[in-house]
Every structure is written in structure tokens, then in C-alpha cells.
Protein backbone atom coordinates (compact mmCIF):
# COMPACT_ATOMS: atom_id res chain seq x y z
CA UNK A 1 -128.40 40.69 311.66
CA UNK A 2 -127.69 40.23 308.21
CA UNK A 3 -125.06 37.33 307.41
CA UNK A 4 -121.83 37.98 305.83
CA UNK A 5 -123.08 41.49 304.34
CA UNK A 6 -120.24 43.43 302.55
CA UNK A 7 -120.65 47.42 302.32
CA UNK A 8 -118.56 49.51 299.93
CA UNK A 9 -118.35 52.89 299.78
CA UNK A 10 -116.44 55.49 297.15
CA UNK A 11 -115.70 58.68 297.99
CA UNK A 12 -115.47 61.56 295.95
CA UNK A 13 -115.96 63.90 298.11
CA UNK A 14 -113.10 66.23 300.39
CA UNK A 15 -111.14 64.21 302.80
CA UNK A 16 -112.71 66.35 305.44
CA UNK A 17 -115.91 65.05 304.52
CA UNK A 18 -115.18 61.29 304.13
CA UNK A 19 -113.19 61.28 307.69
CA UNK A 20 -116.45 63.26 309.26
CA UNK A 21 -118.80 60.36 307.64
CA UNK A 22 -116.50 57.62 309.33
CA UNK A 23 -116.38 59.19 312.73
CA UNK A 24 -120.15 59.61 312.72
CA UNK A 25 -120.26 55.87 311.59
CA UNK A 26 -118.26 54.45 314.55
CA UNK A 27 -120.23 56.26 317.21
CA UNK A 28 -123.23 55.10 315.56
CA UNK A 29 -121.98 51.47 315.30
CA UNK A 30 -120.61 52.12 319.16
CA UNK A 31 -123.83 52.86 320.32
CA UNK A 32 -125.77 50.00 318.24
CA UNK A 33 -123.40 47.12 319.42
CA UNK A 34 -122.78 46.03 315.96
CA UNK A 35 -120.01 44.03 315.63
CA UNK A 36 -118.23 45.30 312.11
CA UNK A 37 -114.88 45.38 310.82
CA UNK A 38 -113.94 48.94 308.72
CA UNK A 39 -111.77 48.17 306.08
CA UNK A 40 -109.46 51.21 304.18
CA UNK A 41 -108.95 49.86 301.11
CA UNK A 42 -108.07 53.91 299.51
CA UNK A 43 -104.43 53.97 299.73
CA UNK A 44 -105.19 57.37 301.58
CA UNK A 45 -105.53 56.38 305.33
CA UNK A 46 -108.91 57.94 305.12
CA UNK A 47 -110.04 55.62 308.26
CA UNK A 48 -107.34 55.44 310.11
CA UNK A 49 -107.00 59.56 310.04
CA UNK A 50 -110.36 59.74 310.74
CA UNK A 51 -109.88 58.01 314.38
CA UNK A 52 -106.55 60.15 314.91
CA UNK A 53 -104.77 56.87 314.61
CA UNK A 54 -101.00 57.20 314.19
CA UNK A 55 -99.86 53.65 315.10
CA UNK A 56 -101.80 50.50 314.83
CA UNK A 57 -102.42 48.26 317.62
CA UNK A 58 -101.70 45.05 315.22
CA UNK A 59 -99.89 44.31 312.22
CA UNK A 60 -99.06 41.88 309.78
CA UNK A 61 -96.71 42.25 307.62
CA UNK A 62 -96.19 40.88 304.45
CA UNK A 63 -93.00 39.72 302.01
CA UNK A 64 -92.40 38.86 298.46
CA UNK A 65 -89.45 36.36 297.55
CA UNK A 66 -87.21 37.98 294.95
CA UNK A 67 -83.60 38.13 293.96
CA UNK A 68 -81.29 40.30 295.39
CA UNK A 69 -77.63 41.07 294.55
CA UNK A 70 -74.56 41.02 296.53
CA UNK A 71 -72.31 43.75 295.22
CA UNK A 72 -68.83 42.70 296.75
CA UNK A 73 -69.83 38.88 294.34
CA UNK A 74 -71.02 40.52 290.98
CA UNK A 75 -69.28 40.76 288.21
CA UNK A 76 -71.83 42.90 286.66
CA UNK A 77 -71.83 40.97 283.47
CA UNK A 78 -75.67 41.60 282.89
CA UNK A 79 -77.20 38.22 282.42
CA UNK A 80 -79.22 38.02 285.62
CA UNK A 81 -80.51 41.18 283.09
CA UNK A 82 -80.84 39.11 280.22
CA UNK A 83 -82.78 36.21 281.72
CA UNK A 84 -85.58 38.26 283.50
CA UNK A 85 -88.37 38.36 281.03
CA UNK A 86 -90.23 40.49 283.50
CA UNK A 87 -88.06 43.40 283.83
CA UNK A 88 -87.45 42.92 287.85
CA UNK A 89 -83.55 43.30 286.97
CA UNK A 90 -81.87 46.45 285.24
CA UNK A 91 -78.54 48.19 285.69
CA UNK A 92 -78.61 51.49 286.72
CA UNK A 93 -77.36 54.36 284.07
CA UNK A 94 -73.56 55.72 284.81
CA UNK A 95 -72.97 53.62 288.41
CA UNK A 96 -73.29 49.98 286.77
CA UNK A 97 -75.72 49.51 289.89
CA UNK A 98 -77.86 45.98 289.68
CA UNK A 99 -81.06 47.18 290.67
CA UNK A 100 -84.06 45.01 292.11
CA UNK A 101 -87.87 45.83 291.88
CA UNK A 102 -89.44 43.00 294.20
CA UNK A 103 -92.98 43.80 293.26
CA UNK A 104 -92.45 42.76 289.73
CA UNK A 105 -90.86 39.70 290.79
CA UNK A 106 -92.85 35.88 290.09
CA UNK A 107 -89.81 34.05 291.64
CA UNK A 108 -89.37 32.29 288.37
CA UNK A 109 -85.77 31.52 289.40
CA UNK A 110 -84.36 32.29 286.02
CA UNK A 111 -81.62 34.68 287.00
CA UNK A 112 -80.31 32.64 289.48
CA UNK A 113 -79.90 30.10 287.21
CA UNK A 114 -78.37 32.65 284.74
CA UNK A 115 -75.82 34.17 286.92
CA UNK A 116 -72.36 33.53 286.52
CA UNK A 117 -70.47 34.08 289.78
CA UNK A 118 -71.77 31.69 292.03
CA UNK A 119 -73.41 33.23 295.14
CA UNK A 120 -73.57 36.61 293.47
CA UNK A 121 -77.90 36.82 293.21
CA UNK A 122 -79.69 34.60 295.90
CA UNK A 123 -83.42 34.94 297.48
CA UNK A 124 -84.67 37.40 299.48
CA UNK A 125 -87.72 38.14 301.36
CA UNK A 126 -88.63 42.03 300.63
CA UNK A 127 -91.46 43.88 303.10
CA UNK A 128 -94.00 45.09 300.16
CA UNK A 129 -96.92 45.76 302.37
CA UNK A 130 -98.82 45.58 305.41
CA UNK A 131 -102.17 44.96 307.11
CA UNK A 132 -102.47 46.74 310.37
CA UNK A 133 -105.97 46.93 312.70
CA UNK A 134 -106.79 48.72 315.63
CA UNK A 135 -110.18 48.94 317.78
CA UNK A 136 -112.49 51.48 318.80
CA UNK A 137 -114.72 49.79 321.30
CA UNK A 138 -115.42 46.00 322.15
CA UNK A 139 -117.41 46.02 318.43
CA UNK A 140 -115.62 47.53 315.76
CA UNK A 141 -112.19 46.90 314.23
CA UNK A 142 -110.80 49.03 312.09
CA UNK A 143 -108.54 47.76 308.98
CA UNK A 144 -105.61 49.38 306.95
CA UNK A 145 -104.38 47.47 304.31
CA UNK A 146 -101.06 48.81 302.23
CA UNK A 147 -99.54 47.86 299.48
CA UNK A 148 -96.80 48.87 296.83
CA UNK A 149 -98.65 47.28 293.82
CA UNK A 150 -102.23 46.94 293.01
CA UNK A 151 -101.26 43.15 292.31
CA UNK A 152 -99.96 42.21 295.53
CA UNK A 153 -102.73 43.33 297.24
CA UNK A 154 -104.61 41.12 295.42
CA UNK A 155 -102.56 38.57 295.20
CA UNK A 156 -101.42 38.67 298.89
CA UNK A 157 -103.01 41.26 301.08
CA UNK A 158 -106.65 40.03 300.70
CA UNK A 159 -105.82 36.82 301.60
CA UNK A 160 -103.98 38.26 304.58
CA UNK A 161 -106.87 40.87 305.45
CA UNK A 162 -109.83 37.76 305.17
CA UNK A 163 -108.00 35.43 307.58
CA UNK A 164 -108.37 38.76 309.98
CA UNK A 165 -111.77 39.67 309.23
CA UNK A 166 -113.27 36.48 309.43
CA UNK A 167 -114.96 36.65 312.39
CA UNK A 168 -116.57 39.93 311.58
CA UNK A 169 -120.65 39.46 309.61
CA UNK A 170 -120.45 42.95 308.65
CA UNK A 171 -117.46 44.25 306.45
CA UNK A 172 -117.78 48.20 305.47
CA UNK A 173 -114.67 49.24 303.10
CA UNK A 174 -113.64 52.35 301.73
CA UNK A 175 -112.56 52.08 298.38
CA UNK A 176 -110.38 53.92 295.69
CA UNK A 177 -110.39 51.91 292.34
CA UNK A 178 -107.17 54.05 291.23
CA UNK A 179 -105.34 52.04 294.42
CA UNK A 180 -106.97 48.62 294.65
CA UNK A 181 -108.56 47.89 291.27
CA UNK A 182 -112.58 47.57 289.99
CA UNK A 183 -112.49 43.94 290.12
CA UNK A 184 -112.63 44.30 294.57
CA UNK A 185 -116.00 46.07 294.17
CA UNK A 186 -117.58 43.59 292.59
CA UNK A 187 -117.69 40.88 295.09
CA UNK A 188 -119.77 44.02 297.55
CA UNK A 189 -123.75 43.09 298.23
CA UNK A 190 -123.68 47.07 298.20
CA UNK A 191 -121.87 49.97 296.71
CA UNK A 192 -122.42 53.58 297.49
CA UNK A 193 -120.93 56.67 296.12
CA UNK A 194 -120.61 60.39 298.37
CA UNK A 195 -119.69 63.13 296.89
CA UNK A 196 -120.46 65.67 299.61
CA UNK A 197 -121.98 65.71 303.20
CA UNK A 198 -125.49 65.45 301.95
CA UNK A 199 -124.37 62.21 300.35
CA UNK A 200 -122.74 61.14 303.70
CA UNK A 201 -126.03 61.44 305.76
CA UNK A 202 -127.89 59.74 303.55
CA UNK A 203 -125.51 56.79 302.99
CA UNK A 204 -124.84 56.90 306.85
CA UNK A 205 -128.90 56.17 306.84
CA UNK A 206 -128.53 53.52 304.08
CA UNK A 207 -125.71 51.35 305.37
CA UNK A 208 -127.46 51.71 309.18
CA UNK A 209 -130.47 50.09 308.16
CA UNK A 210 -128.73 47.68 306.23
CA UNK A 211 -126.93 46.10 309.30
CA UNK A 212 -130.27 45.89 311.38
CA UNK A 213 -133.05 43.36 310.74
């Protein structure tokens, strides 16, 4: 068994196709005993459709600190507004409506500091993404891994998704640079590309032989 080997694979092919190469995978990798963890890193639920999976067995899920207003304390004056330098605060057009975007958010503490009714902004813990697994067999574990921003997943869903995976020497992960970013694929050992069923079969080959001495 190769140790630590990291398989990723881009699909450009029909959805059809990509979920047919992932159920031929996991019977293969069923059969084989290979322990491996299957990672869906596409922002499409590619995997997790492709093993009929509506509801994970496991999840973790994960929170970003950032302000949010009370209505019934704000005055609506604006300079939670003025003191955000990264645009996580804005009024909504017409209503006067503080709005939040969490994902934005460094926790800089700024506003707070800028607000002028006591109490009116405070810290809050907002759910911006999860990591959910399920298993099919005693050997392979299959990973979803959602976020709102391509940052956070970075920044807070990888480190998240490696404490899970870490017992797994095989990591295969579907990829979608559009959703998680370039920078992902190039900490693979391997890359492959499919852009139709011929593709599939061959890769299917490829990343077989790869996981066997």
C-alpha cells in the first residue's frame, strides 16, 4: 500500500457520467479491501448522489464569529457601517435594515467598538458550512465538505475535513476549482481529468493500480 497517497480527479464530463465512475469505484474499492476515504470537494454533491445518499451518517458543523445586530437596541446611526473596512456591515436600501454577511467577517472587533448604543451589535457564532461523512462498507468513507465561501473552506473546513481523514492512507477527491480554488490541487501526488466514460475507465484503471503495490 502506498503511504499517504492523495488522488484528485476533475470532471468535465455529465453528472451522469462522474456519479457512474464513483459507483464503479466503491464496488471496486469494496471488493479490494482498500481502506480510502472519498472526498467531494465540487460543491455539486457529485459523491454523495452517486451513493443515493440523502442524509449523512456524521456531521460537523462549522461557525464563524461575527457581529450581529439587535434591532429593538439600534439606533441605526450607521457607524458599525463606517468602521467595517471589510464591507461585512451595510444598511439595506428603503427598510434602514442593518444587514450582516458572516463570511466576510475577520472578527476585527471594530464595530463593536464603534457602536453607539451599548449592547446594540455583540458576537455571534453563524453556521457557514459543514463536513458530513457516511460509509459504504467497513473500508471506505465517503466525505462532503460545504461551504458558503471558497475562503472558509480553506481557512476552516480543511482543517476540519484532515482531523477526519486522518486515519485514512488513501484520499481520492473530486474537485471543482470554480468551488474550492487551484491552490487544493496542488498539494495531490496525482491529478486526473474525465471528460467522458472512456476517460472514466481508464482513470478507474489508473487510480486502481495506484492504490496496490
Amino acid at each position: 500500500m502506498v503511504q499517504e497517497l492523495k488522488i484528485g480527479i476533475r470532471f468535465k464530463s455529465s453528472e451522469e457520467e462522474s456519479q457512474n465512475f464513483w459507483r464503479a469505484l466503491i464496488q471496486l474499492l469494496g471488493e479490494k479491501n482498500i481502506p480510502t476515504a472519498l472526498i467531494d470537494l465540487s460543491g455539486k454533491d457529485l459523491l454523495f448522489n452517486a451513493i443515493s445518499c440523502m442524509q449523512a451518517e456524521n456531521r460537523q458543523e462549522v461557525y464563524q464569529t461575527a457581529p450581529r445586530v439587535n434591532a429593538e437596541k439600534c439606533k441605526f446611526c450607521g457607524k458599525c457601517i463606517d468602521y467595517c473596512k471589510h464591507k461585512v456591515v451595510s444598511m439595506q436600501k428603503g427598510s434602514g435594515k442593518i444587514l450582516i454577511e458572516p463570511e466576510l467577517c475577520t472578527d476585527c472587533g471594530k464595530c463593536y467598538k464603534g457602536c453607539s448604543k451599548k449592547g446594540a451589535i455583540k458576537k455571534h457564532d453563524y453556521l457557514v458550512g459543514l463536513v458530513e461523512w457516511t460509509d459504504r462498507g467497513e473500508n471506505v468513507r465517503v466525505f462532503r465538505v460545504a461551504f458558503r465561501k471558497k475562503w472558509l473552506l480553506k481557512k476552516k473546513g480543511l482543517p476540519v475535513l484532515k482531523k477526519h481523514i486522518k486515519g485514512f492512507e488513501v484520499k481520492i477527491y473530486s474537485f471543482d476549482a470554480n468551488y474550492c480554488g487551484k491552490s487544493i490541487e496542488k498539494d495531490m501526488d496525482f491529478m486526473f481529468d474525465i471528460k467522458g466514460k472512456e476517460d472514466g475507465d481508464t482513470v478507474l484503471i489508473s487510480v486502481l493500480n495506484l492504490m496496490v503495490d
